[in-house]
N, C-alpha and C. Protein backbone atom coordinates (compact mmCIF):
# COMPACT_ATOMS: atom_id res chain seq x y z
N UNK A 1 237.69 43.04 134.93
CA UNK A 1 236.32 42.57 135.12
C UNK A 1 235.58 43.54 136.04
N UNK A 2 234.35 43.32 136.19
CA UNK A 2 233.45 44.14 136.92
C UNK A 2 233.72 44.28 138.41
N UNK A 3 233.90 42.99 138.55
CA UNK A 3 234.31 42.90 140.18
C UNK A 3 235.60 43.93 140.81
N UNK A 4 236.75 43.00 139.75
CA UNK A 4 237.99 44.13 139.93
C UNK A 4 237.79 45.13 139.87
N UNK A 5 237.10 46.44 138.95
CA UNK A 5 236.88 47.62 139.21
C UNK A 5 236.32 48.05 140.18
N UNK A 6 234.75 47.51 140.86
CA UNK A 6 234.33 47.63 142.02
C UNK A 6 235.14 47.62 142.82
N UNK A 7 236.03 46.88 143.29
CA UNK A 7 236.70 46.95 144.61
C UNK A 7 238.11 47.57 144.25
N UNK A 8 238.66 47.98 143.59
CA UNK A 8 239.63 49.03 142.89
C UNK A 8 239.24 50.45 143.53
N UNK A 9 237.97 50.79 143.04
CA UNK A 9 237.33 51.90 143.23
C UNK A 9 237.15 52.14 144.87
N UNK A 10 236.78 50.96 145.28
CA UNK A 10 236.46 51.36 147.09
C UNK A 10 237.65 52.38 147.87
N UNK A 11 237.20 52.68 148.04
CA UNK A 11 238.50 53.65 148.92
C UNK A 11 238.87 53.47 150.18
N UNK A 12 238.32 52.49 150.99
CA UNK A 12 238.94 51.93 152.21
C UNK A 12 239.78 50.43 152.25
N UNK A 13 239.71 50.23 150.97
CA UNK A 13 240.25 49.05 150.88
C UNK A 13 240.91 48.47 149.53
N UNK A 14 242.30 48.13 149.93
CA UNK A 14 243.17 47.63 148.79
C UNK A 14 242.93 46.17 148.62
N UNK A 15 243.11 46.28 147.26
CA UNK A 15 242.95 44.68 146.72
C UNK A 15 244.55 44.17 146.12
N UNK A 16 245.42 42.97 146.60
CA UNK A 16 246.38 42.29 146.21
C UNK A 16 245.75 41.06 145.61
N UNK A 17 247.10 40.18 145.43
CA UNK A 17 246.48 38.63 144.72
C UNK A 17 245.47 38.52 143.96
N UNK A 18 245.33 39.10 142.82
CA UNK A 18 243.98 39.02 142.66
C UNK A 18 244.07 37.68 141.34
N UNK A 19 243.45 36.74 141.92
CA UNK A 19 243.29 35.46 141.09
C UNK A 19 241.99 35.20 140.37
N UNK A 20 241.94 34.80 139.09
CA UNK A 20 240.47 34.59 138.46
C UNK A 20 240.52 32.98 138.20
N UNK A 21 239.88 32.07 138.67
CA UNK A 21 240.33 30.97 138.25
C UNK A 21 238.43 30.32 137.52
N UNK A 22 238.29 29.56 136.12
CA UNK A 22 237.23 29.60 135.28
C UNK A 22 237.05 28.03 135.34
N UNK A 23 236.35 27.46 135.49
CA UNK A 23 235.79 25.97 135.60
C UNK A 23 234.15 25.93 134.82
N UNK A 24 234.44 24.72 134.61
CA UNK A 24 233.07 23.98 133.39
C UNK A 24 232.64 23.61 133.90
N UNK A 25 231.28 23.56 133.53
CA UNK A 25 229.99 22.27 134.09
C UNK A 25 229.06 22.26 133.37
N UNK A 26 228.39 21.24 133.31
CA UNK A 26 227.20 21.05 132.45
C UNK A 26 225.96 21.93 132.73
N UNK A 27 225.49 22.08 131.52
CA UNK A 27 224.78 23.47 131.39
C UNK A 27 223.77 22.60 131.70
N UNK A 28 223.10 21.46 131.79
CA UNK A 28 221.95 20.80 132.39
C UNK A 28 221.79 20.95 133.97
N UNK A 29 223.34 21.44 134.43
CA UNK A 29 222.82 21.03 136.14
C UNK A 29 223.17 19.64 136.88
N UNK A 30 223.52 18.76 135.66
CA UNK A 30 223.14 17.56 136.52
C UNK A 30 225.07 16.99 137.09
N UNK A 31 225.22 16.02 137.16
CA UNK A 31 226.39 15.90 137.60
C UNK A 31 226.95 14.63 137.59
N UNK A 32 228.10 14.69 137.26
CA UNK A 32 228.96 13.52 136.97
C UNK A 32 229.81 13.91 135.33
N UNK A 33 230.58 12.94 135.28
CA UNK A 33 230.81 13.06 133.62
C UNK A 33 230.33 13.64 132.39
N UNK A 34 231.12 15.00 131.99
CA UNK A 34 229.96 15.45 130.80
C UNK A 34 230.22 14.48 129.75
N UNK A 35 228.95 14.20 128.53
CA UNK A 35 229.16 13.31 127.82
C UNK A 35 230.08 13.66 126.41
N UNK A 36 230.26 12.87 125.72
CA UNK A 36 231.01 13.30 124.51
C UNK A 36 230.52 14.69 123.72
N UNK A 37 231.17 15.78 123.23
CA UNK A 37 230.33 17.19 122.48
C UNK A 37 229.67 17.87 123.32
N UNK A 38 229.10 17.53 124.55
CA UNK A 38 228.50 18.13 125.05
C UNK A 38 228.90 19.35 125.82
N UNK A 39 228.19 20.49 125.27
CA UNK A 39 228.35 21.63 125.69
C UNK A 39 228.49 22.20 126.96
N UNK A 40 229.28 22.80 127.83
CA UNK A 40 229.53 23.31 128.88
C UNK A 40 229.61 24.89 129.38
N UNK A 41 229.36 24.96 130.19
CA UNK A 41 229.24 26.99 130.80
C UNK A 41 230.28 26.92 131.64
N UNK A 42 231.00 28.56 131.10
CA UNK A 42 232.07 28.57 132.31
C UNK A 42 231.57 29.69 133.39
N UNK A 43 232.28 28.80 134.56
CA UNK A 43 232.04 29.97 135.90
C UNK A 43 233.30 30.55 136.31
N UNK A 44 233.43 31.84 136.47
CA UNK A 44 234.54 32.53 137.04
C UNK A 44 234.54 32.54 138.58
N UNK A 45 235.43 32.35 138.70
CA UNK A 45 235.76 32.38 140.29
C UNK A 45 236.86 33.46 141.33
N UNK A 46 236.64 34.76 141.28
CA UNK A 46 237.49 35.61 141.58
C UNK A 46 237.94 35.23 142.87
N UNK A 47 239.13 35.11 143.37
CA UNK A 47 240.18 35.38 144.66
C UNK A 47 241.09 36.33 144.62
N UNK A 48 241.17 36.81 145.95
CA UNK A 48 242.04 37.98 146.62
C UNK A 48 242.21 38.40 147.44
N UNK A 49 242.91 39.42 148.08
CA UNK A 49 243.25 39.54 149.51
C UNK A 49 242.65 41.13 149.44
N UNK A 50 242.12 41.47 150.48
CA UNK A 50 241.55 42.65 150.67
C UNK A 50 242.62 43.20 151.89
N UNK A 51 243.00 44.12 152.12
CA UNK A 51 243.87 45.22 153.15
C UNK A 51 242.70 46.11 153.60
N UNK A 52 242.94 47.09 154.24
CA UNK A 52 242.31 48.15 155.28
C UNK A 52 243.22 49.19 154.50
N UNK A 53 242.57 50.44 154.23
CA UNK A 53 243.42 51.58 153.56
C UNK A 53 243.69 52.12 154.40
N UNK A 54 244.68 52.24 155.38
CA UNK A 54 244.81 53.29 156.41
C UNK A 54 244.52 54.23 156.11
N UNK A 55 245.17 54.66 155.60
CA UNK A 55 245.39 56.32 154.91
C UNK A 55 243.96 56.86 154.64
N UNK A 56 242.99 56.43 154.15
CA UNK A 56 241.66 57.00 154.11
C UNK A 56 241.08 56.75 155.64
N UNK A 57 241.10 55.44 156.46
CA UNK A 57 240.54 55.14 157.39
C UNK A 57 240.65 56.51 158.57
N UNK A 58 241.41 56.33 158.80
CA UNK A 58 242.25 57.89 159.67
C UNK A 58 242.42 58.96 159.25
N UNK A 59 241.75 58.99 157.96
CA UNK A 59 241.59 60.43 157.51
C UNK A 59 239.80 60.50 157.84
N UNK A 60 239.15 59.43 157.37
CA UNK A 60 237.79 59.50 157.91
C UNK A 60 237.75 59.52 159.21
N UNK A 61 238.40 58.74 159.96
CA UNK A 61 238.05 59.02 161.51
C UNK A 61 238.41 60.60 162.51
N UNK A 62 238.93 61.11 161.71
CA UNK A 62 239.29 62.27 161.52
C UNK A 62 238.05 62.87 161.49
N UNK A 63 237.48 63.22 160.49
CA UNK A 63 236.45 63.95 160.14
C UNK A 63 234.98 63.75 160.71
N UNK A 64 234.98 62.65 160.60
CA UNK A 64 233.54 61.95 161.51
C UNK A 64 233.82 61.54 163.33
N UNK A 65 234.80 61.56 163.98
CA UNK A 65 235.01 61.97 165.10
C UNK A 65 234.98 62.87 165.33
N UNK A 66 234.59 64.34 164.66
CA UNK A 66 234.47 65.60 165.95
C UNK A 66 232.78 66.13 165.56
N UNK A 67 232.31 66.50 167.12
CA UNK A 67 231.05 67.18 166.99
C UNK A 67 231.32 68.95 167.21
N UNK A 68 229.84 69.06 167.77
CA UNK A 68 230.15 70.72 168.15
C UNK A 68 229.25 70.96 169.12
N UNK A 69 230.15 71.34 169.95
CA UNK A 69 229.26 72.13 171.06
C UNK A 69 229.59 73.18 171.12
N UNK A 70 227.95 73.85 171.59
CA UNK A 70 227.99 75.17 171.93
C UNK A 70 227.40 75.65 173.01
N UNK A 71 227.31 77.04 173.44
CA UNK A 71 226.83 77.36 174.55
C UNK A 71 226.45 78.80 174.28
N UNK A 72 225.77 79.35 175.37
CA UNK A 72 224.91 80.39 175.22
C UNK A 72 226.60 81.60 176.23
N UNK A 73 227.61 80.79 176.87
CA UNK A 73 228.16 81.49 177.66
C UNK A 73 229.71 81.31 176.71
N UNK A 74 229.66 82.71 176.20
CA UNK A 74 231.14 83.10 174.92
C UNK A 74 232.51 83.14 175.75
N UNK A 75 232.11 83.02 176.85
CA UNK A 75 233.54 83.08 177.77
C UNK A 75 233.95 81.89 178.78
N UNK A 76 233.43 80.50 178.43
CA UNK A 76 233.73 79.04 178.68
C UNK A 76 234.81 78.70 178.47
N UNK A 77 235.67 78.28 179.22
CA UNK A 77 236.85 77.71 178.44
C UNK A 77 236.59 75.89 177.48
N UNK A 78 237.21 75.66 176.32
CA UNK A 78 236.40 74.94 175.65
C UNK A 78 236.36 73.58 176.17
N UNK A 79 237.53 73.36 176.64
CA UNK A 79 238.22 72.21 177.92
C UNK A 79 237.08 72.08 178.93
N UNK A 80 236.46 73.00 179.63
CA UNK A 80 235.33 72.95 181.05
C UNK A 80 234.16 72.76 180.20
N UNK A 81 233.96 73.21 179.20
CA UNK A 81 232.78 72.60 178.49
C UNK A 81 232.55 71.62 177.97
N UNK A 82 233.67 70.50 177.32
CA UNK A 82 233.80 69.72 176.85
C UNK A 82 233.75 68.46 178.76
N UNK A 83 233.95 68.60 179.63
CA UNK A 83 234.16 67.66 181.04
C UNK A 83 232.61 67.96 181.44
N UNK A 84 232.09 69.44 181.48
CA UNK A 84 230.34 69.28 181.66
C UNK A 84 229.81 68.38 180.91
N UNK A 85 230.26 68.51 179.26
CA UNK A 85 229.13 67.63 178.61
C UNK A 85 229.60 66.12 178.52
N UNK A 86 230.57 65.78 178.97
CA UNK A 86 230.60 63.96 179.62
C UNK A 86 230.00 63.55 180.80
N UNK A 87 230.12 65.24 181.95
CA UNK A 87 229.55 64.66 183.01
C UNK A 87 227.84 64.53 182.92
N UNK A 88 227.51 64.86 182.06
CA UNK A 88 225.76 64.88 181.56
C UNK A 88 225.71 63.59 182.17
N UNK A 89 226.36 61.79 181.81
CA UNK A 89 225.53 60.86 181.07
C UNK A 89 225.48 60.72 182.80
N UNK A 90 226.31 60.96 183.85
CA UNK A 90 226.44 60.71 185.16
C UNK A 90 224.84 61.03 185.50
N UNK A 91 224.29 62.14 185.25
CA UNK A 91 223.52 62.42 185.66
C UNK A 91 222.18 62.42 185.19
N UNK A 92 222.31 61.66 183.69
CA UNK A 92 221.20 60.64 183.37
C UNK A 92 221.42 60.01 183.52
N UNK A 93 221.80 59.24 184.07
CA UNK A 93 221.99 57.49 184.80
C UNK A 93 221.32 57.68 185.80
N UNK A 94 221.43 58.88 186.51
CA UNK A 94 221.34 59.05 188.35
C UNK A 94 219.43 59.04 187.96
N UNK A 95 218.91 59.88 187.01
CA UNK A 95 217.47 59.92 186.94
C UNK A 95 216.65 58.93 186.46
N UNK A 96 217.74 57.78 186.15
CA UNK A 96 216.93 57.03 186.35
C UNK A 96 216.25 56.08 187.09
N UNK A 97 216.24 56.22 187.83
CA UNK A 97 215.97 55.35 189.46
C UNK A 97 214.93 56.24 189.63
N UNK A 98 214.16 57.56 189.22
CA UNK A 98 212.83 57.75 189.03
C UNK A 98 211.55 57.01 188.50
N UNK A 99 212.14 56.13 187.82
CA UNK A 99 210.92 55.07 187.07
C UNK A 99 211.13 53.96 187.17
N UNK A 100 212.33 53.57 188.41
CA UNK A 100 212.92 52.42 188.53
C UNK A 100 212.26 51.25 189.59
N UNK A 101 211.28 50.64 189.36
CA UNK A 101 210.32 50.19 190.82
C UNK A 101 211.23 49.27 191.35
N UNK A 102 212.35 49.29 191.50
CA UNK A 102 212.85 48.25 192.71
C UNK A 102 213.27 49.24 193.88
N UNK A 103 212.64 50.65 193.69
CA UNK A 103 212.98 51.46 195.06
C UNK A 103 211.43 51.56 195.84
N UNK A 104 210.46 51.08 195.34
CA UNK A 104 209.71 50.44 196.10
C UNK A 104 208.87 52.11 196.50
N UNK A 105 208.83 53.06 195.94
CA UNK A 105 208.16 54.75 195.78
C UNK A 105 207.04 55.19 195.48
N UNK A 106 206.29 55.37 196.54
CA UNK A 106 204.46 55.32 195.79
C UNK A 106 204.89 56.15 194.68
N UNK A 107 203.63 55.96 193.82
CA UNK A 107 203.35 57.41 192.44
C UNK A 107 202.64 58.55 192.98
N UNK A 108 203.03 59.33 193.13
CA UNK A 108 202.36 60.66 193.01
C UNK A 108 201.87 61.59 192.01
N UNK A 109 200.54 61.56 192.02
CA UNK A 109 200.27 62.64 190.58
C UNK A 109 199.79 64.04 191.40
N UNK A 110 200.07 64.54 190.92
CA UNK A 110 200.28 66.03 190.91
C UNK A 110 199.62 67.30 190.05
N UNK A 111 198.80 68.21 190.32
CA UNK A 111 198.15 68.90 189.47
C UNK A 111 198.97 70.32 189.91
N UNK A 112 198.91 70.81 190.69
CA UNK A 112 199.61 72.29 191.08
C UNK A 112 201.00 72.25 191.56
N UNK A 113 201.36 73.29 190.19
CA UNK A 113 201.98 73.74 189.46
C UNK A 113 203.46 73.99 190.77
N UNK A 114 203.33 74.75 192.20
CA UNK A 114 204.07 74.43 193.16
C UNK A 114 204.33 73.33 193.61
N UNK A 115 203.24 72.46 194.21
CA UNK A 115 203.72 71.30 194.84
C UNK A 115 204.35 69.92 193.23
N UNK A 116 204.76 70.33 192.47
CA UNK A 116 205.07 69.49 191.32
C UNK A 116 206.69 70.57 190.97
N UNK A 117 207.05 71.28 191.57
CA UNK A 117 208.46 71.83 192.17
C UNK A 117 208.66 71.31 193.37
N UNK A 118 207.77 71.57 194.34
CA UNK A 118 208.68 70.95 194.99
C UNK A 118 209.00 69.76 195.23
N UNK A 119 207.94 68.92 194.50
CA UNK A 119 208.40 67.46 194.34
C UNK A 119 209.82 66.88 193.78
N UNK A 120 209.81 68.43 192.27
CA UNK A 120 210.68 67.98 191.80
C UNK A 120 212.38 68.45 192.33
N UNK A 121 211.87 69.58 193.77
CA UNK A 121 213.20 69.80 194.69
C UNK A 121 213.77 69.04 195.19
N UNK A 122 212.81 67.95 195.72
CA UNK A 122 212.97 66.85 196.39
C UNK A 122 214.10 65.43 195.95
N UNK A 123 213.03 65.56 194.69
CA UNK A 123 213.89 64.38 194.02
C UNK A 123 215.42 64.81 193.52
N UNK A 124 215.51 66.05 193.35
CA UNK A 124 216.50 66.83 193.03
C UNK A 124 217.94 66.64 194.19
N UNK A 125 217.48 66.63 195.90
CA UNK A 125 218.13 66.57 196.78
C UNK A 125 218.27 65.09 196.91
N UNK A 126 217.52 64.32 196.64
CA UNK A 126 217.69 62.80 196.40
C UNK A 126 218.58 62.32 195.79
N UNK A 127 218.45 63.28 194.65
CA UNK A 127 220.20 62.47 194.00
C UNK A 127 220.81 62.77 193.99
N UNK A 128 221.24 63.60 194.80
CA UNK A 128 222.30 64.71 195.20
C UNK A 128 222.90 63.59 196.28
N UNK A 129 222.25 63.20 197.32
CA UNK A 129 222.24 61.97 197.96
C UNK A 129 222.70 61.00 197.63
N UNK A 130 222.35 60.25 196.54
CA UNK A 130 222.39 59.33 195.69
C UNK A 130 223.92 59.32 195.21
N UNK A 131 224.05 60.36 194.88
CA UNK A 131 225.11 60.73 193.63
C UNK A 131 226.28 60.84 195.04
N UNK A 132 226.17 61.47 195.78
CA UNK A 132 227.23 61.83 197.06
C UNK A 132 227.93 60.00 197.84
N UNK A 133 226.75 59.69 198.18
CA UNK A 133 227.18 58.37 198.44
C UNK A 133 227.90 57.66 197.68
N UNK A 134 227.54 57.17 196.41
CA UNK A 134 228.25 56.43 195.51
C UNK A 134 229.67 56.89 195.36
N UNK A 135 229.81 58.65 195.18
CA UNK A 135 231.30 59.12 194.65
C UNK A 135 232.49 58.50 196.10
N UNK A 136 231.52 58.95 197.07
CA UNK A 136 232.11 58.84 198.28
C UNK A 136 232.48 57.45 198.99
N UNK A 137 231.90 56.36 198.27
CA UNK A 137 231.66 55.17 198.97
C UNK A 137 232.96 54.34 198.00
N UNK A 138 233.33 55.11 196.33
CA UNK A 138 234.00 54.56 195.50
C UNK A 138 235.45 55.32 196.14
N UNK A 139 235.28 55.97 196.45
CA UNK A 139 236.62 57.03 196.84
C UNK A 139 237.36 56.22 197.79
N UNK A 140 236.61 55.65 198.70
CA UNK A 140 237.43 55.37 200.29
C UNK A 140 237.39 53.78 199.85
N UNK A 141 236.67 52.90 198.91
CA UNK A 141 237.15 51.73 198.18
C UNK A 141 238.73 51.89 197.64
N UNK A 142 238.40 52.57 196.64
CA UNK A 142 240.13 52.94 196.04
C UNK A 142 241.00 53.57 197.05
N UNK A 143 240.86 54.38 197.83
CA UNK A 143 241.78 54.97 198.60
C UNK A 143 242.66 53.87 200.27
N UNK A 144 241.64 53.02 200.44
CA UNK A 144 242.06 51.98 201.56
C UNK A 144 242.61 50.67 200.26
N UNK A 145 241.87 50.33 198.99
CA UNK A 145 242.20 49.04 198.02
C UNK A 145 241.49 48.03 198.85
N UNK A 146 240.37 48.54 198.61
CA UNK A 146 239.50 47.29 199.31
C UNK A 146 238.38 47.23 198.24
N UNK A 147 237.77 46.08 197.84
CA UNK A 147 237.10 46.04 196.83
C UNK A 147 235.43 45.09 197.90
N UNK A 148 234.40 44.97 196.83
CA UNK A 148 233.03 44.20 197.76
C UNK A 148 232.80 43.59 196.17
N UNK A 149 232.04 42.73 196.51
CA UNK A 149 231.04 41.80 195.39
C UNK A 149 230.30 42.30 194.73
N UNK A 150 230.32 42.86 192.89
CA UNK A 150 229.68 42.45 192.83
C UNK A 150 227.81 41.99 192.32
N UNK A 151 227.29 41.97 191.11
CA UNK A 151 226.26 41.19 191.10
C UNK A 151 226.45 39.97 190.46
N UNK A 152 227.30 40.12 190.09
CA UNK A 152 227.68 38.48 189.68
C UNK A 152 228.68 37.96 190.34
N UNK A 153 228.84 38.60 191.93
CA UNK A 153 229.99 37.80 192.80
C UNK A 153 231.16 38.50 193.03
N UNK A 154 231.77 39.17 191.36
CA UNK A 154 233.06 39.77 191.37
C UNK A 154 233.64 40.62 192.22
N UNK A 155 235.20 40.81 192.42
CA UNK A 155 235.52 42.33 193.16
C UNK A 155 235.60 43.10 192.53
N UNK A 156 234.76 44.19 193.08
CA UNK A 156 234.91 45.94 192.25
C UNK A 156 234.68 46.79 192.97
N UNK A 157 235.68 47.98 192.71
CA UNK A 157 235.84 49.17 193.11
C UNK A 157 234.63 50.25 193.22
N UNK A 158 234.24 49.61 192.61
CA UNK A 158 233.50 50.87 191.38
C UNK A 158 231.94 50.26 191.79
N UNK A 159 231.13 49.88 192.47
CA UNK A 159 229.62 49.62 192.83
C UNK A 159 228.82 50.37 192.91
N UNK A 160 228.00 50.59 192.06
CA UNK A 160 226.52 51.65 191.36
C UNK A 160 225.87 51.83 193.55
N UNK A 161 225.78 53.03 193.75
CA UNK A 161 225.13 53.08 195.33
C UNK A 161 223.34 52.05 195.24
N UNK A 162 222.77 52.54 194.32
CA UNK A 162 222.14 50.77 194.01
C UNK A 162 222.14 49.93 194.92
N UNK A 163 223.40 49.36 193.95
CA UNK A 163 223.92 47.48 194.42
C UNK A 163 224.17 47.79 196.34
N UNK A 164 224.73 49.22 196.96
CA UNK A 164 225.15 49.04 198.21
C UNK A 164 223.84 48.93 198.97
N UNK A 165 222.53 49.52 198.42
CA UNK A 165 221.18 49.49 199.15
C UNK A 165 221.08 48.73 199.73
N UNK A 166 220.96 47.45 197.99
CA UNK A 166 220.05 45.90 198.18
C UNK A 166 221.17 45.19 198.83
N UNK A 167 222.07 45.22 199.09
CA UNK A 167 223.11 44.47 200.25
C UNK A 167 222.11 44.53 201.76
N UNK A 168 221.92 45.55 202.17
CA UNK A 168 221.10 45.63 203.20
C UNK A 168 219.73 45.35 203.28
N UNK A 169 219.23 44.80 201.99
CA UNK A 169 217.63 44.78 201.86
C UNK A 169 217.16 43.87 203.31
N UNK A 170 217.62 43.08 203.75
CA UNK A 170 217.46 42.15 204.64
C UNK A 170 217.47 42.22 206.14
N UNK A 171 218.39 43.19 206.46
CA UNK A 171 218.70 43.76 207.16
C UNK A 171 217.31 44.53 208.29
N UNK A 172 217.11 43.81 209.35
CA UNK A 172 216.07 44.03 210.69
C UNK A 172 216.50 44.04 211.60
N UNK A 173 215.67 45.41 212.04
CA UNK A 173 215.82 45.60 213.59
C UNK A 173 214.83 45.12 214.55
N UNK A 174 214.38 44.33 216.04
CA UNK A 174 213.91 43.82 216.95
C UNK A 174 214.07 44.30 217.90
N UNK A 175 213.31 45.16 218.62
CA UNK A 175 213.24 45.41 219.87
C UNK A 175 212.71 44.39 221.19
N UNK A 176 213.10 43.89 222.10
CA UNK A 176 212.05 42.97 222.77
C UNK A 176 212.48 43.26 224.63
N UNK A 177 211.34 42.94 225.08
CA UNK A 177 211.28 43.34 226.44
C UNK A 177 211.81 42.23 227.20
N UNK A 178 213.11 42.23 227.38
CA UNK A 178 213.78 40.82 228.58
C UNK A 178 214.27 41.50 229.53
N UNK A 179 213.99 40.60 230.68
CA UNK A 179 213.84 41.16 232.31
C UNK A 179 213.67 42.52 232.34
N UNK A 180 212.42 42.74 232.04
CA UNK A 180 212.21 44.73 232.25
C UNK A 180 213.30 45.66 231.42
N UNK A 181 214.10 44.85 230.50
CA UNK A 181 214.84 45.94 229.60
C UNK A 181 214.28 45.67 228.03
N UNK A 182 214.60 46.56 227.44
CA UNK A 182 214.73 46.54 226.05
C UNK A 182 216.08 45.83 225.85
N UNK A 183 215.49 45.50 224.59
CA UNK A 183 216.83 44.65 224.19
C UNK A 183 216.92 44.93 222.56
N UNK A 184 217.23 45.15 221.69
CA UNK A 184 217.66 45.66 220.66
C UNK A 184 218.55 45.02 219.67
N UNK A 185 217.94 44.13 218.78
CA UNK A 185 218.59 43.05 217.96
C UNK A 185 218.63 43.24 216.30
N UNK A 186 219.59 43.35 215.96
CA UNK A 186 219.82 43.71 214.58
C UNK A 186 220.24 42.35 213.65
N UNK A 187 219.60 42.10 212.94
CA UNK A 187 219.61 40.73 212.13
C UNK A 187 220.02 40.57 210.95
N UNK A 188 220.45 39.40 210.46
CA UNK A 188 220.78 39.65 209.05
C UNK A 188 221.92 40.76 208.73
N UNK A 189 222.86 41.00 209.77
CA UNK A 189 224.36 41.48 209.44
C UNK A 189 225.36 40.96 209.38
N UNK A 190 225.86 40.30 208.19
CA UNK A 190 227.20 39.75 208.05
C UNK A 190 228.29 40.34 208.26
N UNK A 191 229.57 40.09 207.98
CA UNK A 191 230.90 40.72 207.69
C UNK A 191 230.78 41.50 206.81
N UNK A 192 230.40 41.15 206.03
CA UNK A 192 230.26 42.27 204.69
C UNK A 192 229.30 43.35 204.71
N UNK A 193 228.75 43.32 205.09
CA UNK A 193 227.71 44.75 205.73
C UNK A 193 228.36 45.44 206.31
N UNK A 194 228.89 44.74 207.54
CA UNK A 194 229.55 45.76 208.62
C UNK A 194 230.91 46.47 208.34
N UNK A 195 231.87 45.92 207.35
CA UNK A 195 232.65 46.58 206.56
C UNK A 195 232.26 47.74 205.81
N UNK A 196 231.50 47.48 205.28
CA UNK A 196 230.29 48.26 204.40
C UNK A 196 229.97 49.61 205.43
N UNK A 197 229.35 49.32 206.42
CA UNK A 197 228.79 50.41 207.29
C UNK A 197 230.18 51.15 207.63
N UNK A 198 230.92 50.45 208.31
CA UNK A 198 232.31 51.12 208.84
C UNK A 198 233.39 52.63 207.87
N UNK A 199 232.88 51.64 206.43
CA UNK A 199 233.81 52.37 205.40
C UNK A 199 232.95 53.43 205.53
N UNK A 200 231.28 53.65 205.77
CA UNK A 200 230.55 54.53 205.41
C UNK A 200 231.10 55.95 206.88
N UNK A 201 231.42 55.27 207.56
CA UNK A 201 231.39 56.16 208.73
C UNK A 201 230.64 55.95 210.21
N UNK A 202 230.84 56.44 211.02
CA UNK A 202 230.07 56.08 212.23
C UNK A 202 228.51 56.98 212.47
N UNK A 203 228.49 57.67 211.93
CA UNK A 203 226.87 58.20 211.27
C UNK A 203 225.90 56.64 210.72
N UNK A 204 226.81 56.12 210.02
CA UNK A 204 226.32 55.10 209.37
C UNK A 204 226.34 53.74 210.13
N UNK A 205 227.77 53.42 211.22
CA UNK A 205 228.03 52.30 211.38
C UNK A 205 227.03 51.94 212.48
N UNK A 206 226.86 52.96 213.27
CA UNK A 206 226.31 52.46 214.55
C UNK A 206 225.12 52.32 214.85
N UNK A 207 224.15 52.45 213.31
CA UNK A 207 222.75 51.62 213.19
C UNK A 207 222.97 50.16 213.06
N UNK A 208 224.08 49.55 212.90
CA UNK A 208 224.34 48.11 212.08
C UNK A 208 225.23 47.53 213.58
N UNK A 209 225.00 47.67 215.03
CA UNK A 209 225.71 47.21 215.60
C UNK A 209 224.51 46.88 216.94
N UNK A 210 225.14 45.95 217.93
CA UNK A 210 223.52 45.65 218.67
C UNK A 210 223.90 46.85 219.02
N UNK A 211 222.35 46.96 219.93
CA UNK A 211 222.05 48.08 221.18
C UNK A 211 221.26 47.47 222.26
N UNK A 212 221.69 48.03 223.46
CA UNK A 212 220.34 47.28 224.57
C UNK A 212 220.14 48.46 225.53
């Protein structure tokens, strides 16, 4: 039958069992008892078991798994070129926090042609920043096995430098004048901050601790 050849022919997929089973019904449509003589249409009903063709599957994945890269430099080894072009997506991820308004960044428009370099030096050393913290902040997570929360609560190793910002979004400092001193009050620091600051270093920790 038509069917059987169609799926015969497919080439990713074998057909077993193959059952045809043919049933009557009244060519009116209607239903119940056909009456005496009365004429009937048969319907075919194909069943069967369909498989996965390995053998083609993995020969296609074969062929449609490899791309090509190239480069302008004939003396790359193909290994260091192939780890640059994964580390790309690292560093479109990182640009995007350019158009990202939860960093709260006036807009600047820009007409000359220098100050629109060095803007873009800037932002350049920014995520250099960006990018340094995070590697560095995931490193000494895995290296002590200490994990933080988290946007849905969880423990992970692995926290976008992002998520470590808005941990501190809250985070105020108070200066106030008691008995002729300054006094120096830092608010809104939990346990988990100050872990946070500590892992970062004492560059980092000893904004997050009082002072008077």
């Amino acid at each position: 039958m038509a069917v059987e050849r169609w799926l015969v022919k497919h080439p990713r997929y074998l057909m077993t069992d193959l059952m045809i089973s043919v049933k009557h019904r009244r060519a009116s449509g209607k239903r119940g008892r056909p009456k005496k003589d009365e004429p009937l249409e048969e319907f075919y009903y194909p069943a069967c078991t369909l498989t996965m063709n390995s053998e083609v599957v993995v020969h296609e994945q074969e062929v449609l798994g490899r791309f090509i890269l190239a480069s302008n430099d004939t003396e790359i080894d193909p290994e260091v070129m192939l780890s640059y072009y994964k580390e790309q997506s690292n560093v479109e991820s990182a640009f995007k926090f350019i158009k990202d308004k939860s960093f709260h960044a006036s807009e600047v428009y820009l007409e000359n042609e220098n100050r629109i370099a060095a803007l873009a030096m800037i932002m350049v050393l920014c995520l250099m920043v960006y990018s340094i913290t995070e590697w560095q902040f995931r490193n000494l997570l895995r290296e002590k096995n200490i994990s933080i929360r988290n946007q849905v609560g969880k423990p992970t190793q692995r926290p976008r430098a992002k998520w470590v910002y808005f941990l501190f979004r809250r985070v105020r400092q108070i200066d106030e004048m008691i008995d002729n001193c300054i006094v120096c009050q830092i608010l809104n620091v939990n346990d988990e901050l100050r872990e946070i600051a500590r892992l970062l270093g004492p560059n980092v920790e000893k904004y997050y601790v009082q002072k008077s």
